[in-house]
N, C-alpha and C. Protein backbone atom coordinates (compact mmCIF):
# COMPACT_ATOMS: atom_id res chain seq x y z
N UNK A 1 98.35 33.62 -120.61
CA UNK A 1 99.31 32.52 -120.79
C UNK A 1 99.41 32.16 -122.27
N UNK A 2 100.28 31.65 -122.61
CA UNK A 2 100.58 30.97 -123.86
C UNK A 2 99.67 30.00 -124.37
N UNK A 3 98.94 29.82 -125.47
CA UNK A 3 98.54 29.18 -126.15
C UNK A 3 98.69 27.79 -125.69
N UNK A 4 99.77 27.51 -125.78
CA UNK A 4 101.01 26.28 -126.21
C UNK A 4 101.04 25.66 -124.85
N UNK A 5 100.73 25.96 -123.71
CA UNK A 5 100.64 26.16 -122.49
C UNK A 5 99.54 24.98 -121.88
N UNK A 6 100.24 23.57 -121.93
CA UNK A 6 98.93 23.22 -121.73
C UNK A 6 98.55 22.64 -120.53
N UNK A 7 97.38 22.38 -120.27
CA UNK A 7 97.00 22.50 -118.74
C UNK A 7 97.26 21.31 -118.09
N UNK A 8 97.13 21.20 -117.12
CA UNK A 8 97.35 19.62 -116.23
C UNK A 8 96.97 18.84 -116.59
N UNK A 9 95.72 18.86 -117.10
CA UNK A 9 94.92 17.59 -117.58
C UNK A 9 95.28 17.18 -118.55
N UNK A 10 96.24 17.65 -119.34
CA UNK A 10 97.08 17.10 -120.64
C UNK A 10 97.57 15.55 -120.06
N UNK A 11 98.25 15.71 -118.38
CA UNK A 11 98.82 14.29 -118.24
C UNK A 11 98.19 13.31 -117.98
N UNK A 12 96.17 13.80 -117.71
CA UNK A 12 95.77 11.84 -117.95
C UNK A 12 96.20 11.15 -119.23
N UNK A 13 96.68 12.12 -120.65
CA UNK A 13 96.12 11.08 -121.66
C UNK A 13 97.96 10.62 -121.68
N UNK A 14 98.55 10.24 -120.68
CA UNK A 14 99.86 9.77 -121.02
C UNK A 14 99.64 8.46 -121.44
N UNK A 15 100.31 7.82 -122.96
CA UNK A 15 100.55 6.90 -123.05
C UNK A 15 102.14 6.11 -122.43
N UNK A 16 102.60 6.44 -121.38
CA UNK A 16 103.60 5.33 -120.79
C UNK A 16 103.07 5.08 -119.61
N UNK A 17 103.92 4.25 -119.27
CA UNK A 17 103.25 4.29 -117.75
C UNK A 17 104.10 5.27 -117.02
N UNK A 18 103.14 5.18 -115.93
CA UNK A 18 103.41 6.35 -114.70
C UNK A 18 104.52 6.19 -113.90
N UNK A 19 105.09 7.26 -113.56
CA UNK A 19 105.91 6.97 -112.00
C UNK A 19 105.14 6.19 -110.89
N UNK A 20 105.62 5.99 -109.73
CA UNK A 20 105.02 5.55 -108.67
C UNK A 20 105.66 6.03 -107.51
N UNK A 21 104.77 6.47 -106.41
CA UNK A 21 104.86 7.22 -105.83
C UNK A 21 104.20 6.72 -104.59
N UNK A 22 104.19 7.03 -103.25
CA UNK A 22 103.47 6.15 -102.19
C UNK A 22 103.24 7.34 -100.98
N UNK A 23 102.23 8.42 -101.63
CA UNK A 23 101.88 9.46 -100.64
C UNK A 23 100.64 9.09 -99.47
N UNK A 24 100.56 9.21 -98.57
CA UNK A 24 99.69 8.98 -97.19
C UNK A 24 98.19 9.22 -98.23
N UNK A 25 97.22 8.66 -97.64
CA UNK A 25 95.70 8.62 -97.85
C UNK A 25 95.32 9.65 -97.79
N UNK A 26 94.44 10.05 -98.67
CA UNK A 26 94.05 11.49 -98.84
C UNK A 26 94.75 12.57 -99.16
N UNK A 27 96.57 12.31 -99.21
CA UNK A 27 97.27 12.97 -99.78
C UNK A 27 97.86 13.53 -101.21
N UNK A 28 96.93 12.87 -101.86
CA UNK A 28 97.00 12.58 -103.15
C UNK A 28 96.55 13.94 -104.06
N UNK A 29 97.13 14.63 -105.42
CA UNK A 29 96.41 15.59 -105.73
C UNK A 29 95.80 14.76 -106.98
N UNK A 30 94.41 15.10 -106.70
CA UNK A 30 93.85 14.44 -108.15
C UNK A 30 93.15 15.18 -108.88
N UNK A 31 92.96 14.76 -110.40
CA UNK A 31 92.31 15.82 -111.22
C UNK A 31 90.88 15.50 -111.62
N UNK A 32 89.99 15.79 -111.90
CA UNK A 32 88.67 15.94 -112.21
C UNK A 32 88.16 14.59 -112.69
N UNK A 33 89.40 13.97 -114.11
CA UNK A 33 88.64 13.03 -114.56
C UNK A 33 89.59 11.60 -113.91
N UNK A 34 90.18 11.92 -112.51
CA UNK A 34 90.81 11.32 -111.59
C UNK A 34 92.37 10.44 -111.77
N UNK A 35 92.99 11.32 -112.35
CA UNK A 35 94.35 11.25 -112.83
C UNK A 35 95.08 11.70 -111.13
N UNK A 36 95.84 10.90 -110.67
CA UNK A 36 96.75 10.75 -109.73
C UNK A 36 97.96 11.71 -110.22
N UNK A 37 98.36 12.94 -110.00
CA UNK A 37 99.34 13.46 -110.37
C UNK A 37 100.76 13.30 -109.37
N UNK A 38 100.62 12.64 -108.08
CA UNK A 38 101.64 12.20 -107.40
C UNK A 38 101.86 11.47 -108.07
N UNK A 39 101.31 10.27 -108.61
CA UNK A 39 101.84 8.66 -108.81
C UNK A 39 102.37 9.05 -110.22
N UNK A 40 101.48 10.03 -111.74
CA UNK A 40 101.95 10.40 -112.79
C UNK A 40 103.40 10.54 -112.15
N UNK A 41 103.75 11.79 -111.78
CA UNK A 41 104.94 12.35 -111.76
C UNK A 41 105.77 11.48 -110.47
N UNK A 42 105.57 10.53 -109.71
CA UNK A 42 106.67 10.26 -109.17
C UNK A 42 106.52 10.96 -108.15
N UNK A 43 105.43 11.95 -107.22
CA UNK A 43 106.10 12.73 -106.26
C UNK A 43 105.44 12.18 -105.09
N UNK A 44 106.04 12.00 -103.76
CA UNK A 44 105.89 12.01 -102.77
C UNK A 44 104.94 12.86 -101.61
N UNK A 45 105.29 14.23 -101.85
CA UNK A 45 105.30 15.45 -101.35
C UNK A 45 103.33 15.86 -102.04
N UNK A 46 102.91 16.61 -100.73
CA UNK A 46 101.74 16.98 -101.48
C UNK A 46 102.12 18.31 -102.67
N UNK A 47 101.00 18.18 -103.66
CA UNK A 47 101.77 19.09 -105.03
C UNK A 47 100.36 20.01 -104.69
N UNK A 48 100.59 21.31 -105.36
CA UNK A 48 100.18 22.87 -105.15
C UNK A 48 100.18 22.68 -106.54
N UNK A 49 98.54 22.46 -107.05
CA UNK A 49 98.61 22.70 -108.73
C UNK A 49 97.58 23.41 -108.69
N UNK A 50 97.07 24.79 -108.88
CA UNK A 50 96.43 25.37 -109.56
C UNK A 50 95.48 24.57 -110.87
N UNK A 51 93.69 24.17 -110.85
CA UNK A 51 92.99 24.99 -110.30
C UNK A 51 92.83 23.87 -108.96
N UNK A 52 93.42 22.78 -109.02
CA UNK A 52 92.61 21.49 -108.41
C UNK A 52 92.90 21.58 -106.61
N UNK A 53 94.31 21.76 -106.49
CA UNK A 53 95.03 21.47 -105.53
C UNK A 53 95.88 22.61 -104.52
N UNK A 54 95.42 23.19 -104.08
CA UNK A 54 95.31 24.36 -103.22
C UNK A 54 95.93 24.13 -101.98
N UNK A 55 96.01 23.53 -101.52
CA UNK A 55 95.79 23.42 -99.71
C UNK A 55 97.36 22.56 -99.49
N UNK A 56 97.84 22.76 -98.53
CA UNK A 56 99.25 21.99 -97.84
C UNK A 56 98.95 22.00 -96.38
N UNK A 57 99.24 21.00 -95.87
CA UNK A 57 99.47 21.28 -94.15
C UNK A 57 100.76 21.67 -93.50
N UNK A 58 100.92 22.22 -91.92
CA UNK A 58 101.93 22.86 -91.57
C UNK A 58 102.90 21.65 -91.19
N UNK A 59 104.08 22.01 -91.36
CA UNK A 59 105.38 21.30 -91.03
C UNK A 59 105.08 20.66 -92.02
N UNK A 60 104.57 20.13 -93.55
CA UNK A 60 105.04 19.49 -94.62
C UNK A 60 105.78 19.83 -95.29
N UNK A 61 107.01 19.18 -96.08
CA UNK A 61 107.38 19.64 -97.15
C UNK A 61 106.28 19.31 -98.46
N UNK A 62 106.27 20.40 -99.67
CA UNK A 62 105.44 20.51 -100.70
C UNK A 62 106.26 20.72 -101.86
N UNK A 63 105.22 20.69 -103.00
CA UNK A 63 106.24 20.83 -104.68
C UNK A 63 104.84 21.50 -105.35
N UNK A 64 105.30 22.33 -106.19
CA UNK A 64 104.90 23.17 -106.93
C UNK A 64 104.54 22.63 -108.44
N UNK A 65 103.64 22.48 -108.77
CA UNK A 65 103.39 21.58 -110.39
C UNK A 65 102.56 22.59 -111.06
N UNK A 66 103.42 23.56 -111.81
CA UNK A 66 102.66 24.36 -112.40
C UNK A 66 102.19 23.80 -114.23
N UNK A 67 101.69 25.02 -115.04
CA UNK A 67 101.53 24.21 -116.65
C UNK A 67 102.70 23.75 -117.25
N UNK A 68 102.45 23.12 -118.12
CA UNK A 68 103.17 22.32 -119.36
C UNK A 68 103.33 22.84 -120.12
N UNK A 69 104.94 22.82 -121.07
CA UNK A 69 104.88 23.20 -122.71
C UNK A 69 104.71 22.06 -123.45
N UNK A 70 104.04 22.56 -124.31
CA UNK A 70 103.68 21.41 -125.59
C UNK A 70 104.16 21.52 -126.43
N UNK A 71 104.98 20.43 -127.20
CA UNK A 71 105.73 21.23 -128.44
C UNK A 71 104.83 19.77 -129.74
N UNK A 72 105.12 20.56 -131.35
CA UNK A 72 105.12 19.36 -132.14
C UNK A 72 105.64 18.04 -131.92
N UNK A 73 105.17 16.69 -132.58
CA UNK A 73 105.31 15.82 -132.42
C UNK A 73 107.09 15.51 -132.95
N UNK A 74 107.66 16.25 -134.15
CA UNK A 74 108.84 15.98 -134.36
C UNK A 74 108.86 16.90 -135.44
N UNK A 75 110.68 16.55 -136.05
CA UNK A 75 110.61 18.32 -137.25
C UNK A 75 109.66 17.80 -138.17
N UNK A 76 109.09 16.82 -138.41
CA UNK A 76 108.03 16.43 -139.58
C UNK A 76 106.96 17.02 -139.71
N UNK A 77 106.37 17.99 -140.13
CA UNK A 77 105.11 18.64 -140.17
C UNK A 77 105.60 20.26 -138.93
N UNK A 78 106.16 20.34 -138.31
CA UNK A 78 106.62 21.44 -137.52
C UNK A 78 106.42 23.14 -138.71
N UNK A 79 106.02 23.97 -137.52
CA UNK A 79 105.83 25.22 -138.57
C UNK A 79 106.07 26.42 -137.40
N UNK A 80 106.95 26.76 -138.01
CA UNK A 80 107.20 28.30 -137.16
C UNK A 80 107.38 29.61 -138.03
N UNK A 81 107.57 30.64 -136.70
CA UNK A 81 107.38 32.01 -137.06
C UNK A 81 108.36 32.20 -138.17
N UNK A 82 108.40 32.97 -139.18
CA UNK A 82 109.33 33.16 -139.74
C UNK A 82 110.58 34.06 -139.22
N UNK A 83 112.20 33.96 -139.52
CA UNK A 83 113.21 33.99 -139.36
C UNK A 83 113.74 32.89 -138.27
N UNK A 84 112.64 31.98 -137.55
CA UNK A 84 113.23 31.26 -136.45
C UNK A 84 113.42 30.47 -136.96
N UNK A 85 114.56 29.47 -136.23
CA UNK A 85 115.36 28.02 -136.93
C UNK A 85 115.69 27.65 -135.73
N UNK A 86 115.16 26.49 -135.56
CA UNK A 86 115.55 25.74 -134.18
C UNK A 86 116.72 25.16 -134.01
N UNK A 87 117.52 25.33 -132.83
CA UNK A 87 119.19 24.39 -132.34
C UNK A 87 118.77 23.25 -132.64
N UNK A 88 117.79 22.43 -132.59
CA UNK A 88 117.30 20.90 -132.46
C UNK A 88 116.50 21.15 -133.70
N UNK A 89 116.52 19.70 -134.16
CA UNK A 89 115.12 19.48 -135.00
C UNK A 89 113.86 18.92 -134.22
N UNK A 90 113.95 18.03 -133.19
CA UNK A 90 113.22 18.07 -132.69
C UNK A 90 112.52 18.35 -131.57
N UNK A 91 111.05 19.57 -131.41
CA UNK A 91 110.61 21.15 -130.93
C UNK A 91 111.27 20.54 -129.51
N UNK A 92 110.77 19.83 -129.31
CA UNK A 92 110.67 19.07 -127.44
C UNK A 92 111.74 18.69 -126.55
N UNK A 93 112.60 18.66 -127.80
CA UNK A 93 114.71 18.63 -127.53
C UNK A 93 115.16 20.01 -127.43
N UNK A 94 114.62 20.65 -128.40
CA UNK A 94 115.12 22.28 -128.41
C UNK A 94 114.76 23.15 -127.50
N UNK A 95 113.42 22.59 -126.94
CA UNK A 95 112.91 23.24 -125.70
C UNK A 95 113.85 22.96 -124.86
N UNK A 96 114.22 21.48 -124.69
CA UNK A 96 114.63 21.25 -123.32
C UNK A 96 115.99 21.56 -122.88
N UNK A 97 116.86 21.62 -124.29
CA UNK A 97 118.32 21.87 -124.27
C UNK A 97 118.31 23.47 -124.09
N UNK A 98 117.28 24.08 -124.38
CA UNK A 98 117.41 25.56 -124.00
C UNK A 98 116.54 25.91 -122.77
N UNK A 99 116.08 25.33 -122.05
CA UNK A 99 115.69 25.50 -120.59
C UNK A 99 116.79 25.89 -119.99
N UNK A 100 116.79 26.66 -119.14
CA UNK A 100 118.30 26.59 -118.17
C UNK A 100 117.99 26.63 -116.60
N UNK A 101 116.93 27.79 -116.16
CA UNK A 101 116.18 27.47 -115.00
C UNK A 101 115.37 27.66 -114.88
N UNK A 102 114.71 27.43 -113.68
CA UNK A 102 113.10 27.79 -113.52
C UNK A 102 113.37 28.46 -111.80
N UNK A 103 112.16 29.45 -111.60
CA UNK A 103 112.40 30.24 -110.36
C UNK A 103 111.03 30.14 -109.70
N UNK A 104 111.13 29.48 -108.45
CA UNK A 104 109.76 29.52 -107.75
C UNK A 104 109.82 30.58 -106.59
N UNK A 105 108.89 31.32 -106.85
CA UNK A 105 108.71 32.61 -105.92
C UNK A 105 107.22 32.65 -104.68
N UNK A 106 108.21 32.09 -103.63
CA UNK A 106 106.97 31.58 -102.15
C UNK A 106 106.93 33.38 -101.53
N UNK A 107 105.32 33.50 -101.68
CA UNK A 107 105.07 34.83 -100.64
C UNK A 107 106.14 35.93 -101.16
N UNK A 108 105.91 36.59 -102.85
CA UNK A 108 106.07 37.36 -103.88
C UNK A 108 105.60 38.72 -103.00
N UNK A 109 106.60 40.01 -102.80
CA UNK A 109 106.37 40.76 -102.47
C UNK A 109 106.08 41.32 -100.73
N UNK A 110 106.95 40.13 -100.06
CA UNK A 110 106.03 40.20 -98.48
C UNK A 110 107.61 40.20 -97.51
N UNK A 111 107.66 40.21 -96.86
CA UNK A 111 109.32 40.20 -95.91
C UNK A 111 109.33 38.65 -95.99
N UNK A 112 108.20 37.79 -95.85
CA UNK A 112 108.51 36.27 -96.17
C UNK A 112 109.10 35.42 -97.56
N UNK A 113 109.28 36.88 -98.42
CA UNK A 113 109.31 36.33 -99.64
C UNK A 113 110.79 35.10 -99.68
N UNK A 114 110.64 34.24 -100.18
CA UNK A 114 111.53 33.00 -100.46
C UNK A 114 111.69 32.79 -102.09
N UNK A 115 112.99 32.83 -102.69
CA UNK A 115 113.03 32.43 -104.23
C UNK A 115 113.76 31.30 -104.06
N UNK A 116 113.59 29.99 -104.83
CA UNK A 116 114.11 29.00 -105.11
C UNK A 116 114.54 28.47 -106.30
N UNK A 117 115.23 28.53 -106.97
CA UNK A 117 115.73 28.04 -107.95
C UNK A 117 116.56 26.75 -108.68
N UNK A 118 116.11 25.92 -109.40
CA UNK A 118 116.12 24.86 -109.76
C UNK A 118 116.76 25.07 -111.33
N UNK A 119 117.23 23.63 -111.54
CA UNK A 119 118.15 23.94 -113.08
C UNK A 119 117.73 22.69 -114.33
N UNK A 120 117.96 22.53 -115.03
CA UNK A 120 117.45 21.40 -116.00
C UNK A 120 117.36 19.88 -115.24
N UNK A 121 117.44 19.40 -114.03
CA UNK A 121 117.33 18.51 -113.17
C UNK A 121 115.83 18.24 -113.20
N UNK A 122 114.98 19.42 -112.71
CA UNK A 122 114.05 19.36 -112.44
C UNK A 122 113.27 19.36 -113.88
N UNK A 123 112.98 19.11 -115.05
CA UNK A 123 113.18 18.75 -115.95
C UNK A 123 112.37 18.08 -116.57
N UNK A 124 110.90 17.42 -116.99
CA UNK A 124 110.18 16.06 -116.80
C UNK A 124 109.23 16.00 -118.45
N UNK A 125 109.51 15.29 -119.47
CA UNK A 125 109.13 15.17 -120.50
C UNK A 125 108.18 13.95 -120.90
N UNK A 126 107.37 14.09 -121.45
CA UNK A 126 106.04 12.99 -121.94
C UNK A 126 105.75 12.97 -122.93
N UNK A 127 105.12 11.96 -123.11
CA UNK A 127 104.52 12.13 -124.55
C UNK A 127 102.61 11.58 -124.26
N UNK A 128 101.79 12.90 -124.80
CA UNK A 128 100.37 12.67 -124.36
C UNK A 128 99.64 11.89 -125.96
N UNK A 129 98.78 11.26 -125.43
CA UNK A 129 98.20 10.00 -126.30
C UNK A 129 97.88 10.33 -127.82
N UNK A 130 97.78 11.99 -127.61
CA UNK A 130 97.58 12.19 -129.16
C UNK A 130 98.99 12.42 -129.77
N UNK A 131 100.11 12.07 -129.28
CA UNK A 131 101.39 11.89 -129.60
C UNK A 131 101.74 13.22 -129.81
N UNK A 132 101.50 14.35 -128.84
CA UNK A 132 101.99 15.11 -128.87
C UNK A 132 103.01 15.74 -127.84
N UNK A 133 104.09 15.44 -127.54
CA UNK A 133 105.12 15.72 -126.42
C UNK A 133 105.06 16.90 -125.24
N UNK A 134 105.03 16.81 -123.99
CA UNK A 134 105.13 18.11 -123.71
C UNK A 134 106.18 18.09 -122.21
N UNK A 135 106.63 18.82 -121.65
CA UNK A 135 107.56 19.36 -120.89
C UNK A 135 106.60 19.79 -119.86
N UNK A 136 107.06 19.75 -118.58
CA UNK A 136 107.04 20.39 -117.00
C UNK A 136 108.21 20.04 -116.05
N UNK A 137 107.81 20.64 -115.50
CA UNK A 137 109.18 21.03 -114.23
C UNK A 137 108.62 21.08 -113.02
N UNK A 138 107.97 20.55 -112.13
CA UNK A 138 107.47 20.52 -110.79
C UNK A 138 109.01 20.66 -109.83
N UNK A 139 109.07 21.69 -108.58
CA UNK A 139 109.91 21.73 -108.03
C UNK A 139 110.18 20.85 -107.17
N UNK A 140 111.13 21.38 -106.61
CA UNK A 140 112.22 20.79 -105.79
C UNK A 140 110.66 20.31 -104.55
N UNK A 141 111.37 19.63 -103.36
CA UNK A 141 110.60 19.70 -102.45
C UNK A 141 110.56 21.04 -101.63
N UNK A 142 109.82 21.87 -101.03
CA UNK A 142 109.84 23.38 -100.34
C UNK A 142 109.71 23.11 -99.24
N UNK A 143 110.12 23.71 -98.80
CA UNK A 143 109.98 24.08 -97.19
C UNK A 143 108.37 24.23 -96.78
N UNK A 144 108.62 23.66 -95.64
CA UNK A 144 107.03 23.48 -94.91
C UNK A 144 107.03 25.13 -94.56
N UNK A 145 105.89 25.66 -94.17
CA UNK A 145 104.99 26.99 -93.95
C UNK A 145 104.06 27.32 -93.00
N UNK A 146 104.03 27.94 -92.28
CA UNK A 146 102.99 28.83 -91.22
C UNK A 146 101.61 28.31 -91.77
N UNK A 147 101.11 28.00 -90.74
CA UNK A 147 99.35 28.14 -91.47
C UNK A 147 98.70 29.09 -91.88
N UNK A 148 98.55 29.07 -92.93
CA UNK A 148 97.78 30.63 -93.16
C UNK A 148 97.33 30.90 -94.80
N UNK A 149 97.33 32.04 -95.47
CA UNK A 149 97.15 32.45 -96.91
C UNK A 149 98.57 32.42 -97.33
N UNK A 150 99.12 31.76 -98.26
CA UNK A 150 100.47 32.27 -99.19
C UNK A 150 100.25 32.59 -100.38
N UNK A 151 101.22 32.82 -101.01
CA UNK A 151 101.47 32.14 -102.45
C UNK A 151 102.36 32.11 -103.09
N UNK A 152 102.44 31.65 -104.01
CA UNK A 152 103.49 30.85 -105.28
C UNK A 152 103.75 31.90 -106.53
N UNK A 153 104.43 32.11 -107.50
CA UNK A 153 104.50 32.39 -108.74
C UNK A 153 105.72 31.51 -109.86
N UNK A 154 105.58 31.25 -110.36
CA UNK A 154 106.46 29.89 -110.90
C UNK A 154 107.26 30.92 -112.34
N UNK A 155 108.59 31.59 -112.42
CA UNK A 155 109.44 32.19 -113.84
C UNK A 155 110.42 31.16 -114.32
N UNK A 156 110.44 31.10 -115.25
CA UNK A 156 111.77 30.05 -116.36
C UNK A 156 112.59 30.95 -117.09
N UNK A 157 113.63 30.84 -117.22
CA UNK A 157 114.63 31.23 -118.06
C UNK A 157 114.82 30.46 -119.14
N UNK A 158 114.95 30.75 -120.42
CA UNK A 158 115.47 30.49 -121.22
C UNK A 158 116.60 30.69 -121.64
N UNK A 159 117.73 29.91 -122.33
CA UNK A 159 119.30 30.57 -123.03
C UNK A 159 118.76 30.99 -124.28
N UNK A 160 117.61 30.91 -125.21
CA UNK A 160 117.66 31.57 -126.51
C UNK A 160 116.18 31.36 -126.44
N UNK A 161 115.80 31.60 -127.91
CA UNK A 161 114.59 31.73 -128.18
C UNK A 161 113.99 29.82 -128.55
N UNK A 162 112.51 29.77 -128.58
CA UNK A 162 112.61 28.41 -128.15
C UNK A 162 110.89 28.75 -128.90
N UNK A 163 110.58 27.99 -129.78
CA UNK A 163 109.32 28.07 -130.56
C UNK A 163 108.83 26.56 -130.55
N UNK A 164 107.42 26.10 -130.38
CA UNK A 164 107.19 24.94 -129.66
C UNK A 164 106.95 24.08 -131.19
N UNK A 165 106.63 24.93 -132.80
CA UNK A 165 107.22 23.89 -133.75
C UNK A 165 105.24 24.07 -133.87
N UNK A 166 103.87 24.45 -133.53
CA UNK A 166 102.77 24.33 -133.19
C UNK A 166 102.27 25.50 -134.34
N UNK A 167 102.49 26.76 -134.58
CA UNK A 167 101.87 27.81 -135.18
C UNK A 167 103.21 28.85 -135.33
N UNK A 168 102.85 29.91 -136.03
CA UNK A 168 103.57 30.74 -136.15
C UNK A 168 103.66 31.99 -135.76
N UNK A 169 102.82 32.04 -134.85
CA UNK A 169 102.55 33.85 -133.90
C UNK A 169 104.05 33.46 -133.08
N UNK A 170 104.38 34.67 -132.85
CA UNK A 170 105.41 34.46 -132.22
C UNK A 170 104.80 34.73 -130.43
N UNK A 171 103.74 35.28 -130.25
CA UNK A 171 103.76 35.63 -128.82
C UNK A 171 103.11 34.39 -128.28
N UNK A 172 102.32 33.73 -129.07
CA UNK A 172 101.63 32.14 -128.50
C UNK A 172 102.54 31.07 -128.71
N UNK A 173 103.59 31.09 -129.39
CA UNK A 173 104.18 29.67 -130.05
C UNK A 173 105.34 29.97 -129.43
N UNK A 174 106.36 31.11 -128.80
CA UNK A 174 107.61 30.95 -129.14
C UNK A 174 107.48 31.46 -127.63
N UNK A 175 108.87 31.41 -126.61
CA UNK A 175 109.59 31.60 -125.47
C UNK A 175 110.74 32.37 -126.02
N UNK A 176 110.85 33.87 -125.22
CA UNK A 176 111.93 34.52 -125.01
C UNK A 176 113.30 33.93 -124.58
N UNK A 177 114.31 34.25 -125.13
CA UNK A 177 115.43 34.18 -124.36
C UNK A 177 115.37 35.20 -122.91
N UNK A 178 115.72 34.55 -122.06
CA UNK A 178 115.73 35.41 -120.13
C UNK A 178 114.53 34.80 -120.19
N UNK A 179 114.05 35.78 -118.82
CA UNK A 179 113.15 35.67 -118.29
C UNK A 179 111.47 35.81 -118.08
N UNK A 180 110.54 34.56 -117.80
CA UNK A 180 109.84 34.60 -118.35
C UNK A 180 108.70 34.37 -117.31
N UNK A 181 107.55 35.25 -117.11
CA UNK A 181 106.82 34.61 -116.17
C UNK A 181 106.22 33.77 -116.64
N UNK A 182 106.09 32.32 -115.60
CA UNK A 182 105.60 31.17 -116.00
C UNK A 182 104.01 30.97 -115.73
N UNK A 183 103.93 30.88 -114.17
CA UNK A 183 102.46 31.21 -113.68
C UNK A 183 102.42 32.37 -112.91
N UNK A 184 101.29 33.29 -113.13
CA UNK A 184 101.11 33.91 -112.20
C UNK A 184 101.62 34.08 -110.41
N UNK A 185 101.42 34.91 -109.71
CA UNK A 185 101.29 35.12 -108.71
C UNK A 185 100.23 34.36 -107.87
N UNK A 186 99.97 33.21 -107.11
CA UNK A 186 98.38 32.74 -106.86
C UNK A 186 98.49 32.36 -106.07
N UNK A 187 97.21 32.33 -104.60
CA UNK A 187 97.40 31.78 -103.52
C UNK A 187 96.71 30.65 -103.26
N UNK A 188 97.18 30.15 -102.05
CA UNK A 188 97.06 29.03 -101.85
C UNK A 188 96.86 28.67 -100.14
N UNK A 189 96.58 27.60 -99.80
CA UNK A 189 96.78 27.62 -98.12
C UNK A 189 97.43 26.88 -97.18
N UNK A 190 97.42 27.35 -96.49
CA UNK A 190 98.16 26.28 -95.55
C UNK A 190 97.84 25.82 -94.11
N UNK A 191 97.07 24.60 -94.18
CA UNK A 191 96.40 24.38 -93.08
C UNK A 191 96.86 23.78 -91.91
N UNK A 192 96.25 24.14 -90.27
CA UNK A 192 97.19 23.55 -89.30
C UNK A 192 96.74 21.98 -89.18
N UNK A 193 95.42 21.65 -89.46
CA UNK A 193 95.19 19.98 -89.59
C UNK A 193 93.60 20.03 -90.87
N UNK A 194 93.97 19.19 -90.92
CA UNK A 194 93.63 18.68 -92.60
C UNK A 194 91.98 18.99 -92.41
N UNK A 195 91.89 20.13 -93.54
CA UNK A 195 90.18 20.42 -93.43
C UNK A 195 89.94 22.15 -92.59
N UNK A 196 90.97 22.22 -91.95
CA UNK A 196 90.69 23.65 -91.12
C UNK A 196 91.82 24.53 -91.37
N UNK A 197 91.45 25.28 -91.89
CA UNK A 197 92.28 26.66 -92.22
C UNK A 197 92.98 27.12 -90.63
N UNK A 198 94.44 27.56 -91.36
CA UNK A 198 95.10 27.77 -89.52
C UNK A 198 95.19 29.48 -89.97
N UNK A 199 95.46 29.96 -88.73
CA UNK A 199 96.13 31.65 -88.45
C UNK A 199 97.46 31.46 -88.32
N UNK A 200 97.82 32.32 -89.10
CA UNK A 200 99.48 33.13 -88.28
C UNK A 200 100.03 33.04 -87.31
């Protein structure tokens, strides 16, 4: 993965306040140093985040919260690869005005395979306490699932090239124009009641 790429736990140190969100007891995905990522982001729906949050039950709808881009704080101090020149001056605008979609890929490679695709809507920008901005896109709500093993792989498109304003390698700092795998391929489960793994 990208450098620049930063992990979930980037969103305890949000300085705004949070969405709010009102998911059932025990439905909650939380992170280590106990950051509420339903209530952060506003979501309802249980979220599938890689490494914390694994598990969905059958007949739920779910959302996909994969990593974050991080870009510089603004063009002030910003440093990139050489020949690149950003549409925006500032990294976290230029990212976002050149997002165009993101592609969530349920059960990659299987006759169940499902692609879903989402467009700058899905969209969600912060700013983390060391005032450094960053971008995610958690999907749409998905379709509930069979009990069993699945999995997810999360690709973004870009319209141009898109450098986060952080360093100057181009393979850690900067996003292709097309297509881009976002997260891996990774599974996950889906249980028939909460705590017990179901079959097919």
């Amino acid at each position: 993965m990208f450098a620049a790429l930063a992990g979930l736990a980037l969103a305890t140190a949000l300085t705004g306040g949070a969405a709010q969100a009102a998911p059932p007891a025990g439905h909650d995905c939380i992170t280590p140093s106990g950051a509420n990522l339903n209530q952060i982001y506003g979501i309802k729906e249980r979220i599938v985040s890689p490494p914390i949050c694994l598990e969905v039950r059958a007949g739920e709808r779910w959302v996909v919260l994969a990593n974050s881009w991080t870009t510089a704080a603004g063009p002030d101090g910003a440093v990139y690869p050489a020949g690149y020149t950003p549409e925006l001056p500032a990294p976290i605008d230029d990212f976002s005005a050149k997002f165009h979609i993101a592609k969530y890929v349920i059960d990659g490679g299987t006759d169940q395979e499902r692609v879903v695709v989402a467009g700058p809507e899905v969209l969600r920008t912060f700013v983390g306490a060391d005032g450094l901005p960053f971008a995610t896109f958690p999907s749409p709500a998905l379709k509930p699932l069979r009990p069993g093993t699945h999995t997810f792989a999360v690709y973004v498109v870009m319209s141009a090239q898109h450098c986060d304003g952080l360093g100057v390698n181009v393979e850690l700092n900067c996003l292709p124009a097309g297509l881009t795998e976002w997260f891996p391929q990774t599974p996950f489960e889906v249980v028939g009641k909460y705590g017990t793994p179901g079959r097919p």
